[in-house]
Protein backbone atom coordinates (compact mmCIF):
# COMPACT_ATOMS: atom_id res chain seq x y z
CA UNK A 1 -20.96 -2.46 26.34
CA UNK A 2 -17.39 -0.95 25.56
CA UNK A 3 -15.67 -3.05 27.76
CA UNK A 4 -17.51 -6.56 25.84
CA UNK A 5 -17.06 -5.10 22.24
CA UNK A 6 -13.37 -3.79 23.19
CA UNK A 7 -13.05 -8.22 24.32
CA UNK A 8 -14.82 -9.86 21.22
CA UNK A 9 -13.17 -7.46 18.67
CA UNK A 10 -9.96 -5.00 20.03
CA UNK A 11 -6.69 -6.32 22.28
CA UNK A 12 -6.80 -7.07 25.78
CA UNK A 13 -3.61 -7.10 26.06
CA UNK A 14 -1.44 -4.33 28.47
CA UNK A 15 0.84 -2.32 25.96
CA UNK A 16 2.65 0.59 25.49
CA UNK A 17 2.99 1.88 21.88
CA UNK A 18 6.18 4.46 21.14
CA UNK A 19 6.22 6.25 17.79
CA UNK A 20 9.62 6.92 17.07
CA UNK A 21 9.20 9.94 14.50
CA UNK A 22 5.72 11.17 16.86
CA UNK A 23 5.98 14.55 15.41
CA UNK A 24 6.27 13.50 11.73
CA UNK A 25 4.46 14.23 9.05
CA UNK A 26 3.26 10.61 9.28
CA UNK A 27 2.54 10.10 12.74
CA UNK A 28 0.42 13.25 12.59
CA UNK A 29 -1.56 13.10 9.32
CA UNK A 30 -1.98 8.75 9.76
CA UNK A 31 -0.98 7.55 13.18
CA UNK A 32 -2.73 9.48 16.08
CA UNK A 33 -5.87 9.72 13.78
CA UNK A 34 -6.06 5.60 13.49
CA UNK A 35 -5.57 5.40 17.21
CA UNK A 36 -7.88 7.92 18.12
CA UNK A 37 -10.60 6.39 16.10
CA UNK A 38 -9.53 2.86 17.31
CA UNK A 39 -9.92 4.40 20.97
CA UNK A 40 -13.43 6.16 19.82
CA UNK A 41 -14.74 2.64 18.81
CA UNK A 42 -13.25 0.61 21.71
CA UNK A 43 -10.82 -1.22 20.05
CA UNK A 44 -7.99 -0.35 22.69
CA UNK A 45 -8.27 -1.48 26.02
CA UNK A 46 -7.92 0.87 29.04
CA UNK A 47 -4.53 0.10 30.11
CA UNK A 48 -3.43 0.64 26.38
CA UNK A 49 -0.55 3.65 26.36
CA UNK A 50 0.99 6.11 23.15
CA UNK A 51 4.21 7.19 24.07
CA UNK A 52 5.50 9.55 21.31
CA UNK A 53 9.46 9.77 20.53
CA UNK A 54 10.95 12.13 18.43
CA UNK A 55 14.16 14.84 18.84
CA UNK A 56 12.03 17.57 19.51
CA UNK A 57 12.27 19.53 22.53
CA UNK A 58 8.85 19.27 23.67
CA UNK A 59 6.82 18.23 27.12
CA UNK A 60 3.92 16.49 27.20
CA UNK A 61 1.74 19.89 26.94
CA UNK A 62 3.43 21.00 24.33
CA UNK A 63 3.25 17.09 22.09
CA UNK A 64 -0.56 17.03 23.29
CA UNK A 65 -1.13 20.51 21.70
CA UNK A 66 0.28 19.88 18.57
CA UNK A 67 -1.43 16.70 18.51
CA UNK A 68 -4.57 18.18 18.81
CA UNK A 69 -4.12 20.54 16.43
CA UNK A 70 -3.42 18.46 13.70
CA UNK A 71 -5.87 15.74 14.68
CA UNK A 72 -8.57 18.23 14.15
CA UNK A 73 -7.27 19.35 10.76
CA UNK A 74 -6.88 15.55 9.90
CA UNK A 75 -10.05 14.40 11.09
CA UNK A 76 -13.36 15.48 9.35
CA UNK A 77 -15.46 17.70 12.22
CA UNK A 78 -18.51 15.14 12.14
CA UNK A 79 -16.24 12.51 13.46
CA UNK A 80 -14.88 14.87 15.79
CA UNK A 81 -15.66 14.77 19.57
CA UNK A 82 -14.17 16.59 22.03
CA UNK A 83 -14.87 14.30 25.03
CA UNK A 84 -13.24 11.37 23.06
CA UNK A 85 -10.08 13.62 22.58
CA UNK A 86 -10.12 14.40 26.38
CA UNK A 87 -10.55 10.54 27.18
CA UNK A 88 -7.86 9.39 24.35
CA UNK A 89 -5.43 12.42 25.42
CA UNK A 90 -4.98 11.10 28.67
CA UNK A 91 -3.56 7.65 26.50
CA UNK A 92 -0.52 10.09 25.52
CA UNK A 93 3.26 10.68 26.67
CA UNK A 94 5.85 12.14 25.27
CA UNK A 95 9.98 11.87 25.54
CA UNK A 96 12.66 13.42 23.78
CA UNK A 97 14.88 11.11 22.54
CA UNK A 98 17.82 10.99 19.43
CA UNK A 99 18.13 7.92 17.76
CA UNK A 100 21.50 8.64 16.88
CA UNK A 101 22.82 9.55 20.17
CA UNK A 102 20.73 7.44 22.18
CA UNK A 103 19.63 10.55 24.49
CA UNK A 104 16.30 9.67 25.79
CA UNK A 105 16.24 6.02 25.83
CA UNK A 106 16.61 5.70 29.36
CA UNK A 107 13.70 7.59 30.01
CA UNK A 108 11.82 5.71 28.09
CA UNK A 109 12.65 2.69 29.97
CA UNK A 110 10.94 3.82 32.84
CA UNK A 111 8.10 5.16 31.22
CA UNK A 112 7.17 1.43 29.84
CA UNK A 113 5.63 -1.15 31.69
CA UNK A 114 7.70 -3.98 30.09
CA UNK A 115 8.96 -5.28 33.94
CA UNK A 116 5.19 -5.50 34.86
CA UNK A 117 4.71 -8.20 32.38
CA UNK A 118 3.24 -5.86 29.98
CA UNK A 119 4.04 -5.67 26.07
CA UNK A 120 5.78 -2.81 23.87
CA UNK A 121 5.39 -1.71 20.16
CA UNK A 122 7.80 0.21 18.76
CA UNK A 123 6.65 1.86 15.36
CA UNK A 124 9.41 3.08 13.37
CA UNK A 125 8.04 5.98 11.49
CA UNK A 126 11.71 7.47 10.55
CA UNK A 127 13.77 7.71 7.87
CA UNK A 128 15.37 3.79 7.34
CA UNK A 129 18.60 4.64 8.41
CA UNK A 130 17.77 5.16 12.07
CA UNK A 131 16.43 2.14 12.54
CA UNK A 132 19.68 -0.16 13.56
CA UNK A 133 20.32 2.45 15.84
CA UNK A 134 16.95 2.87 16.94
CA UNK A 135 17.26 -1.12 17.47
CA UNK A 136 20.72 -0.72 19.13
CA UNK A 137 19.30 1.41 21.59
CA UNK A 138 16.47 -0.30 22.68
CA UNK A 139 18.22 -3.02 23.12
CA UNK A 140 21.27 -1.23 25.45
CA UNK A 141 18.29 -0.01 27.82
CA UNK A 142 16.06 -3.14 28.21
CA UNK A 143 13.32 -2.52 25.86
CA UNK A 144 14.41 -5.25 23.48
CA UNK A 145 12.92 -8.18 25.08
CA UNK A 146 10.48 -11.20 23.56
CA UNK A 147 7.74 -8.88 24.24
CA UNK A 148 8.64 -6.44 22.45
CA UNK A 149 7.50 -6.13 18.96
CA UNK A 150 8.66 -3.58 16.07
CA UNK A 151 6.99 -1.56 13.06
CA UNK A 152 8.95 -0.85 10.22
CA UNK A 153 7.13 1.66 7.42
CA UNK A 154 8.60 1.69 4.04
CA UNK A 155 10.87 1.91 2.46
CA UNK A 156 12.89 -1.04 3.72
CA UNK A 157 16.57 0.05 2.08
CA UNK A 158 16.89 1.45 -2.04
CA UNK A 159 18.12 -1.54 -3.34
CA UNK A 160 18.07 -5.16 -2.71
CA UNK A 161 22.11 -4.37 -0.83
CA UNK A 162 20.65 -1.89 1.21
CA UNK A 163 17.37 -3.77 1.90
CA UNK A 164 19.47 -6.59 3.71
CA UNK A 165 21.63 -4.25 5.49
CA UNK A 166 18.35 -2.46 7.15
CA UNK A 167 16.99 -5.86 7.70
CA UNK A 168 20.22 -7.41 9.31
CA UNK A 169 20.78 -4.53 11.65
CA UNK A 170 17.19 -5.25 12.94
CA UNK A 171 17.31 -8.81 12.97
CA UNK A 172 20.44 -8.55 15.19
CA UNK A 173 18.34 -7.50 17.62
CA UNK A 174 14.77 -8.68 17.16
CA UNK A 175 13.50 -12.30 15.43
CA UNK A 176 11.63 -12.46 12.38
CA UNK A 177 8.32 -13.06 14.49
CA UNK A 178 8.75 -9.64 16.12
CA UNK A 179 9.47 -7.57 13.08
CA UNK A 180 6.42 -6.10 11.14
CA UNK A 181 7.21 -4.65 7.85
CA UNK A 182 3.64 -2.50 6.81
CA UNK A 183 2.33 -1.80 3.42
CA UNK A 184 -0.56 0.55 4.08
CA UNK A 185 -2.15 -0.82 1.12
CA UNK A 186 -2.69 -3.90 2.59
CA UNK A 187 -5.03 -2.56 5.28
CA UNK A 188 -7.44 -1.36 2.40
CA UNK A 189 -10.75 -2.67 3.02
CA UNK A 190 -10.92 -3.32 -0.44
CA UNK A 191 -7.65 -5.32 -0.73
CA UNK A 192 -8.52 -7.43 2.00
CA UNK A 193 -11.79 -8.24 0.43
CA UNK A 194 -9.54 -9.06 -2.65
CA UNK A 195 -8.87 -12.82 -0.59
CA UNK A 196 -12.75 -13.25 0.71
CA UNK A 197 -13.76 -12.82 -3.28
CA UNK A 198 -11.26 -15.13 -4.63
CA UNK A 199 -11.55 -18.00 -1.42
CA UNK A 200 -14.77 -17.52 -0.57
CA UNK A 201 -16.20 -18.16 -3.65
CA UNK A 202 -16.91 -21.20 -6.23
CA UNK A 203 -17.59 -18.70 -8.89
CA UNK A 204 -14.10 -17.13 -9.54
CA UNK A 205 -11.52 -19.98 -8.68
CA UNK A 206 -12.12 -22.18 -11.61
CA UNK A 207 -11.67 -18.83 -14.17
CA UNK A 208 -8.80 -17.02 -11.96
CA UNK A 209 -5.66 -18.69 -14.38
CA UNK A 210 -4.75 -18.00 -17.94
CA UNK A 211 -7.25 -20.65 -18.96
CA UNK A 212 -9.85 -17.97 -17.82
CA UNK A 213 -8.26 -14.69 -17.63
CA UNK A 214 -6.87 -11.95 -21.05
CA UNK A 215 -5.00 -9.77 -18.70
CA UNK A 216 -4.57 -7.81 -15.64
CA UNK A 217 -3.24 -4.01 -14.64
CA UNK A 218 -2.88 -2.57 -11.74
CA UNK A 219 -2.89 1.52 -11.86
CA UNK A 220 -2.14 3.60 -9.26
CA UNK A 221 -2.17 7.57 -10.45
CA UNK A 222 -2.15 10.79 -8.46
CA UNK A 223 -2.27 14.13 -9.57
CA UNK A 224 -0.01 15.56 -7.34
CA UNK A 225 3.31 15.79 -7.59
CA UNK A 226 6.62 15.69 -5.27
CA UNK A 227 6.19 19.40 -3.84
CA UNK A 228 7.93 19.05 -0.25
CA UNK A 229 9.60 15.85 -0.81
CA UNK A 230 11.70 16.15 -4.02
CA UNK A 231 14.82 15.55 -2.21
CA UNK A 232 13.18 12.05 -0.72
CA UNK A 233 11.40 11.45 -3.75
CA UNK A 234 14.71 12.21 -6.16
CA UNK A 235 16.23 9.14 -4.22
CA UNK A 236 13.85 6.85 -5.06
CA UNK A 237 11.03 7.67 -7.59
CA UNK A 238 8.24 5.50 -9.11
CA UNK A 239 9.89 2.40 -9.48
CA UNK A 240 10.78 2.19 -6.29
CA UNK A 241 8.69 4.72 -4.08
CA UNK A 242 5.03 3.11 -5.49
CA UNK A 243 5.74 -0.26 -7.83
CA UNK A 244 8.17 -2.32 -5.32
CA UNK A 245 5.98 -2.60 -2.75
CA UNK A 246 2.66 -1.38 -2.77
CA UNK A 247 1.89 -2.14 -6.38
CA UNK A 248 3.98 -5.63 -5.76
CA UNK A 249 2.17 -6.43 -2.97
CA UNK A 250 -1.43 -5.69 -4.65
CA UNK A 251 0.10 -8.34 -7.31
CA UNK A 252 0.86 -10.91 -5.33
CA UNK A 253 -2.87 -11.09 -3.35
CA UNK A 254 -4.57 -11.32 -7.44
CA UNK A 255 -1.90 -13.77 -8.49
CA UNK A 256 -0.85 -15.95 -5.33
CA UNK A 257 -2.18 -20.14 -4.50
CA UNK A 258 -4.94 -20.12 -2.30
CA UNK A 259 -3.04 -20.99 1.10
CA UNK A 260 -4.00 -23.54 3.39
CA UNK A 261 -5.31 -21.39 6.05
CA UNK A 262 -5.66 -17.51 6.71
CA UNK A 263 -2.43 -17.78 9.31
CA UNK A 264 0.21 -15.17 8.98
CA UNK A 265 2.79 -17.52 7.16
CA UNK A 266 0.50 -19.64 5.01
CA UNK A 267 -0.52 -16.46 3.16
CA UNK A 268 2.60 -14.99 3.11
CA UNK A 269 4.10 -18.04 1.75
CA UNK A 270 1.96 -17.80 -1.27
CA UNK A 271 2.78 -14.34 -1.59
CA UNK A 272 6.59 -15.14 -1.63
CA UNK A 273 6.56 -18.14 -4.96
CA UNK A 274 4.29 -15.06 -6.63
CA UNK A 275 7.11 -13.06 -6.41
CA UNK A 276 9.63 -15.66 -7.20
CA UNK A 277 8.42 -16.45 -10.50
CA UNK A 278 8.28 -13.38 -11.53
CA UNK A 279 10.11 -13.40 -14.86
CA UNK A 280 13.07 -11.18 -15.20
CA UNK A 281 13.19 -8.12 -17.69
CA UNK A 282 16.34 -8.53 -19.23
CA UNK A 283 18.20 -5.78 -20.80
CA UNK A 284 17.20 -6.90 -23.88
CA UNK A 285 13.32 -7.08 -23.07
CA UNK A 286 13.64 -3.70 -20.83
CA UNK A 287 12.46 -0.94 -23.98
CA UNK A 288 9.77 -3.80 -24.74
CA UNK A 289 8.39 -4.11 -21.22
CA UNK A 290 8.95 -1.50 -19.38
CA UNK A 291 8.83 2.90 -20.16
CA UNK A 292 9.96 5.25 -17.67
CA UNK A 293 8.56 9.28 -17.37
CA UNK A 294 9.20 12.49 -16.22
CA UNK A 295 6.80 15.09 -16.08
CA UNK A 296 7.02 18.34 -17.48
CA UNK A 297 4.73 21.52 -17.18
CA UNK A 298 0.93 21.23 -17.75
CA UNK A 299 -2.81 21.66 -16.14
CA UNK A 300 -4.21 18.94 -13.80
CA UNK A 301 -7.41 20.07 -12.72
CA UNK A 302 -7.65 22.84 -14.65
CA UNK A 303 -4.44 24.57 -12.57
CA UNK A 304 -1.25 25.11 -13.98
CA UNK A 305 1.46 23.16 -12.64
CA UNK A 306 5.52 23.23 -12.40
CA UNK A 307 7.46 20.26 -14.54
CA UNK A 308 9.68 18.22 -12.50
CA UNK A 309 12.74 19.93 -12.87
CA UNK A 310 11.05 23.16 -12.58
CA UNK A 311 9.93 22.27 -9.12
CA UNK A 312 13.81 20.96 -8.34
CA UNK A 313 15.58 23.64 -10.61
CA UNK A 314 18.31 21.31 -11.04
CA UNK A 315 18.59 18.38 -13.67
CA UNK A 316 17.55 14.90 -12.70
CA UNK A 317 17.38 11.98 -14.33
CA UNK A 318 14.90 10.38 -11.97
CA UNK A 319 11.41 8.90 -12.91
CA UNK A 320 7.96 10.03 -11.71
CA UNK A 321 5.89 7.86 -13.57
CA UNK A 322 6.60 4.16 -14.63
CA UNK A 323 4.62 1.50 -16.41
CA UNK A 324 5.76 -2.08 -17.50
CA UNK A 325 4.31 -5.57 -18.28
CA UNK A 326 5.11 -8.24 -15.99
CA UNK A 327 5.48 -12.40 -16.36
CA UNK A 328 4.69 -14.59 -13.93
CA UNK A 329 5.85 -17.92 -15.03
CA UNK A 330 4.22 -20.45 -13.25
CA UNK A 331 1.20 -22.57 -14.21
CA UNK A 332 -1.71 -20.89 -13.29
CA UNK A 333 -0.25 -17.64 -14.78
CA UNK A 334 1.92 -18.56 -17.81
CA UNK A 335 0.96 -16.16 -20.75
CA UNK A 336 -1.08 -13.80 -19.01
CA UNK A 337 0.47 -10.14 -19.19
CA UNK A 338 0.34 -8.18 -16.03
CA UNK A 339 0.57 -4.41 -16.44
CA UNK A 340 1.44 -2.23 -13.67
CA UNK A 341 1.56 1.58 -14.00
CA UNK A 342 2.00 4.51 -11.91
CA UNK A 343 2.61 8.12 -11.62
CA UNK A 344 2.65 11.67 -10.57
CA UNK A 345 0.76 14.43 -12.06
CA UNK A 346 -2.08 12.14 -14.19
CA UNK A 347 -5.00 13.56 -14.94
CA UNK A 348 -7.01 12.02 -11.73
CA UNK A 349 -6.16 10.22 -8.74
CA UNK A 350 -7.45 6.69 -8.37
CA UNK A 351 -5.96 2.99 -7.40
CA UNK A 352 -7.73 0.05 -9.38
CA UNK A 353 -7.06 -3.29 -9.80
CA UNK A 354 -8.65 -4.65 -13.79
CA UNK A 355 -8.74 -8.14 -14.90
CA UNK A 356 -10.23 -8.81 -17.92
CA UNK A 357 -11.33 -12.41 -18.69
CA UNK A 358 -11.11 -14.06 -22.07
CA UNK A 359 -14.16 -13.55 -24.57
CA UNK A 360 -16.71 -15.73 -25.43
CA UNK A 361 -15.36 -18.85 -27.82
CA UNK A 362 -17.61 -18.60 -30.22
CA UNK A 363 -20.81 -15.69 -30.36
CA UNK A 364 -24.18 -17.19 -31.41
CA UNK A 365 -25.45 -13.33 -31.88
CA UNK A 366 -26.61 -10.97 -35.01
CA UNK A 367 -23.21 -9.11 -36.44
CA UNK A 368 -24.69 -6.04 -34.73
CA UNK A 369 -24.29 -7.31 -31.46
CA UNK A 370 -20.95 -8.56 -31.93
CA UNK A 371 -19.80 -4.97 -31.96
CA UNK A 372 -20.89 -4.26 -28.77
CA UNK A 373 -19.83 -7.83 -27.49
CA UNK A 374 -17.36 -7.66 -24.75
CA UNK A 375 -15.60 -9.72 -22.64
CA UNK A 376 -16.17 -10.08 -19.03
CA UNK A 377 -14.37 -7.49 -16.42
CA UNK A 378 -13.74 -7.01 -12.70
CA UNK A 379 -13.00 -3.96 -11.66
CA UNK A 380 -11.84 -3.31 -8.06
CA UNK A 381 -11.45 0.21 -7.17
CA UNK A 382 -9.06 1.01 -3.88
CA UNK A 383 -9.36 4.69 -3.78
CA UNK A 384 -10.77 7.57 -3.59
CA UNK A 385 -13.77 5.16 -3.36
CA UNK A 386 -13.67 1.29 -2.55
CA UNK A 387 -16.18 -0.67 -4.72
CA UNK A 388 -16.30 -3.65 -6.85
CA UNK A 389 -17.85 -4.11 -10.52
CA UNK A 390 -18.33 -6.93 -12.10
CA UNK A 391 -18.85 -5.93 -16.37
CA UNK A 392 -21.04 -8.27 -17.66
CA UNK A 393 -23.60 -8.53 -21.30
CA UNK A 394 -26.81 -8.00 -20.69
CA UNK A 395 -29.46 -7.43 -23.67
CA UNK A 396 -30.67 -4.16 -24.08
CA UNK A 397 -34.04 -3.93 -23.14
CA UNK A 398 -36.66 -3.40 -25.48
CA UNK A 399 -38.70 -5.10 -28.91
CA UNK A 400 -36.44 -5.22 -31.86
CA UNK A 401 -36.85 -6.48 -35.34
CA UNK A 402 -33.06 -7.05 -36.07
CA UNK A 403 -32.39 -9.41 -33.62
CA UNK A 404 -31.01 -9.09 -29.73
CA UNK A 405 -28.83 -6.39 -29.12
CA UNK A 406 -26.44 -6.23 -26.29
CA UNK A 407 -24.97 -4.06 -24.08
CA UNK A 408 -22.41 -3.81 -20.94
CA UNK A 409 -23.84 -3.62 -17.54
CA UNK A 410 -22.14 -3.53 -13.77
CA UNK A 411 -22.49 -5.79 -11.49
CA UNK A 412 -22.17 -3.89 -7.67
CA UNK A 413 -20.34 -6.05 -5.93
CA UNK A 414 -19.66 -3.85 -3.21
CA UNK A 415 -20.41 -3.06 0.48
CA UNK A 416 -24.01 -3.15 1.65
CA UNK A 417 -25.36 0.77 0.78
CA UNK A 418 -25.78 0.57 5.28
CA UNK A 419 -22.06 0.14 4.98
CA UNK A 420 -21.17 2.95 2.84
CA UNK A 421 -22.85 5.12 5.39
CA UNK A 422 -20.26 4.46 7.89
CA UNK A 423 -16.94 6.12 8.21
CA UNK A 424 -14.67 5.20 5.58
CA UNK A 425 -11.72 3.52 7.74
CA UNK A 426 -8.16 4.56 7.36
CA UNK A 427 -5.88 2.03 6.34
CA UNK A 428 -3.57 1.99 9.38
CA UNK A 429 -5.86 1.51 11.70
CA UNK A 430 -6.48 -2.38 10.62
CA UNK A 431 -3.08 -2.44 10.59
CA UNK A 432 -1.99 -0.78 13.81
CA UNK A 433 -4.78 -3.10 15.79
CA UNK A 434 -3.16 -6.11 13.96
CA UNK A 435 0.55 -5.40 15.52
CA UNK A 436 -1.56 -4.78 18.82
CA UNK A 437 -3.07 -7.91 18.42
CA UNK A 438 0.47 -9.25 17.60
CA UNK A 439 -1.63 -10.96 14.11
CA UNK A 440 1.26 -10.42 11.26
CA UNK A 441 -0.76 -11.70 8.53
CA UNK A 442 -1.15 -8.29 6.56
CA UNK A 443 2.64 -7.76 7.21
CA UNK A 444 5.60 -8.63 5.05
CA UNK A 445 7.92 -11.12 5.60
CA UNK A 446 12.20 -10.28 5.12
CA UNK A 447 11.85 -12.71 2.35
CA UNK A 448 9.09 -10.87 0.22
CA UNK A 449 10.70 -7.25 0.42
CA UNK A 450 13.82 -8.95 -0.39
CA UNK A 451 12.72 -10.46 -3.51
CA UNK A 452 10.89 -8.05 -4.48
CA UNK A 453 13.98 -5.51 -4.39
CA UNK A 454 15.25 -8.36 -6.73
CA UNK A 455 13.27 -8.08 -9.37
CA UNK A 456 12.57 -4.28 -9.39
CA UNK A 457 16.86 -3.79 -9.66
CA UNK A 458 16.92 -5.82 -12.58
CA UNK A 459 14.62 -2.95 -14.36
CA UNK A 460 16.59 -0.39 -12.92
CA UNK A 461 20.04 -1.69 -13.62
CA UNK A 462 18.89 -2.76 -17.08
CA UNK A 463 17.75 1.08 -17.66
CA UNK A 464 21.02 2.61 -16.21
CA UNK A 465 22.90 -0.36 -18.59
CA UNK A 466 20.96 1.49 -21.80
CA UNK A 467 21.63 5.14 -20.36
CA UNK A 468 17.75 5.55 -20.45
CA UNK A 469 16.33 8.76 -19.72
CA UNK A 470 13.01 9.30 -18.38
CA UNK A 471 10.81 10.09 -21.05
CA UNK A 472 8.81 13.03 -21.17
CA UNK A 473 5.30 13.03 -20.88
CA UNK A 474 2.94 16.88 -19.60
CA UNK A 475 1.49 17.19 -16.24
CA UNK A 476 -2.31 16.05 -16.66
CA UNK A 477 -2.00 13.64 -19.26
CA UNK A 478 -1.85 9.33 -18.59
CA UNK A 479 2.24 9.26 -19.39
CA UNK A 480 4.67 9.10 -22.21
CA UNK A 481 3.64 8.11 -25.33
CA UNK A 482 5.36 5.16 -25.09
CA UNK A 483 3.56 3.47 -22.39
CA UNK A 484 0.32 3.61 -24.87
CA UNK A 485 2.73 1.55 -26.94
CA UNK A 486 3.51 -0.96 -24.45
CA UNK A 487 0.18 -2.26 -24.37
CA UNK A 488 -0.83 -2.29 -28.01
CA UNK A 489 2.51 -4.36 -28.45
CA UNK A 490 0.88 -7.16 -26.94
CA UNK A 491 -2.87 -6.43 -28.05
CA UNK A 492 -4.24 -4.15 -25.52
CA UNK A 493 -5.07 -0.97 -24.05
CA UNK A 494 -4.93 0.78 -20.86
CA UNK A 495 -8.09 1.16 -18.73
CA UNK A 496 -8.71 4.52 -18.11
């Protein structure tokens, strides 16, 4: 039964899979659990290895522990079996290596099965800067070959200069075909449901352009805030941490040309003329469309919290919240503001995509039911929970004398309530059987990342041109003041 399931729906293929980074934060809290459920539902196929790579000093014993350890922590104890551990534990290696030095490297050679005719993923999970050398190195022992494929997590480079420099140093070793860029967003159930409601229905298509649709945001708030990371996070912040590529990305799915066919370049294709007609925010346009923030002290949940410097106890100048309208100038699009907004410390954590359509054109209803008339809304929630709601009229049930009266009612378009008794799925495990399966559809292409960097340093630059400072807003509350403002410029208001 494993065996058949593991055939119709898992790889077949012989490979060896090295986390550069294995003891990370990442590979820890993300990585091993993915594979272990991936194992636990036969997904991987026997001869499938996890060959962890990081600088410290460690022997397989000692990885394995650690492994274990966090696993459990990670991994909710229904879900938890301790003969699947014991089965996927004997998956796991581990080698020492520096990516700097190349130490290790050679080891690994041997420990792959790349002269049996077998294949080799290399997932990436380091800082950016390793990974020419990490490429180098490969490449010096062997391990570089056409079956060898790589996994680069984000962020790909700072800037659009130092986004090409990351991606030339790989792609002086490996082709295009071979190089998978993840966005963990992308293996969101929900987001990849996002293409089977717009394609794979009549219904939407002929309303999904400005003829059809007011507006569209896409929000992505937490409530926590940079705690261990604020030396990472000081380098980067919102703008380019959350909005140039995972909120980008979520974009381009709601706004792209159906493509011909599902294959890895006809969707990404689509994805790539999104981002190219995105319209630039000039420095003139920049306090107009776009508002930068900082938090300061406050209460999220009811618990006091630190500000941002507070928590660095140094002055910076960098943003932790950012929200701006976007233009895509094209025909389907033309008109139709896109707002995208994100930050840390908001009052609850949550990931939504919210496109309103246009309102009736005329209402044939009593005045008292044009105050609860509304237009049309779909509302597709990523996280904590994945659903879909479609916001539709309804009348309000009941006799009346005044007439029909009106109210708002959801739509569930969501999973089957069977489904949403099964394990919720994490995100990289889609993605990690994907690269498996050597299927680099949900993957972004050099192009994408590179003009999305584009567009996101003309907002920068255009802020830095001003001398804009990040504008303060208190922990718990939905931003500055001023990003209220940028939607009741152009005749609307945030969903919250």
């Amino acid at each position: 039964m494993r065996d058949s399931f593991m055939q119709e729906h898992g790889t077949n293929r012989p490979s060896d899979l090295i986390i550069f980074g294995g003891t990370g934060d990442l590979a820890m809290r993300m990585l091993f659990p993915s594979l272990y459920f991936l194992d636990s539902d036969g997904h991987l196929a026997d001869d499938v290895r996890i060959i962890g790579a990081a600088r410290s000093d460690l022997d397989r014993d000692g990885f394995l522990k650690t492994v274990h350890e966090r696993l459990k922590s990670h991994i909710a104890a229904d879900y938890y079996d301790e003969a699947q551990w014991q089965r996927f534990a004997k998956r796991i290696d581990y080698c020492p290596v520096d990516a700097v030095e190349g130490t290790g490297f050679d080891a690994l050679a041997k420990a792959v099965r790349l002269d049996e005719g077998g294949e080799l993923v290399c997932y990436f999970s380091t800082a950016p800067r390793f990974y020419g050398d990490i490429c180098t190195h490969l490449e010096a022992n062997g391990l570089a070959g056409k079956n060898t494929r790589v996994v680069l997590e984000k962020p790909i480079g700072h800037d659009l200069e130092s986004c090409r420099a990351v991606n030339d140093a790989v792609g002086a070793v490996f082709t295009e075909d071979r190089i998978y860029r993840i966005d963990h967003y992308l293996g969101k159930e929900t987001v990849q449901n996002l293409l089977a409601l717009r394609f794979a229905n009549s219904l939407f298509e002929p309303l999904w352009n400005a003829n059809g649709i007011e507006q569209v945001q896409i929000t992505i708030s937490e409530t926590v805030g940079v705690e261990g990371r604020w030396s990472y996070y000081n380098d980067s912040g919102a703008l380019r941490d959350m909005l140039q590529n995972h909120m980008l990305q979520l974009l381009c799915l709601v706004a792209m040309e159906p493509p011909s066919t599902l294959d890895a370049d006809a969707v990404r294709d689509e994805k790539l003329k999104v981002l190219r007609s995105l319209r630039p925010i000039t420095k003139q346009e920049n306090t107009l469309k776009s508002v930068a923030g900082q938090y300061t002290e406050g209460a999220v949940g009811g618990t006091a919290v630190p500000g941002y410097l507070d928590e660095a106890q140094q002055e910076s100048r960098t943003e932790t919240f950012v929200a701006l309208r976007a233009d895509i100038d094209n025909w389907r699009w033309r008109g139709v503001p896109f707002y995208l907004r994100t930050g840390k410390r908001l009052p609850y954590r949550y990931s939504e995509i919210f496109i309103q359509f246009k309102g009736v054109p005329h209402s044939i209803f009593p005045e008292e039911s044009n105050l609860t008339l509304d237009s049309n809304k779909l509302v597709i929630r990523l996280q904590p929970e994945e659903n879909i709601k479609l916001c539709v009229m309804n009348k309000v049930p009941g006799l009346g004398r005044d007439g029909m009266k009106l109210q708002e009612v959801s739509l569930d378009l969501s999973m089957t309530k069977e489904a949403r008794t099964r394990r919720r799925r994490i995100a990289y495990e889609r993605l990690l059987l994907d690269v498996l399966n050597a299927n680099s559809t949900l993957f972004v292409r050099r192009d994408e990342t590179e003009a999305a960097w584009a567009w996101v340093d003309g907002i920068s630059k255009g802020w830095r041109d001003l001398d804009l400072k990040p504008k303060p807003y208190s922990a718990g509350t939905w931003g500055p003041a001023a990003s209220v403002a940028l939607t009741e410029r152009y005749g609307h208001s945030w969903h919250d």
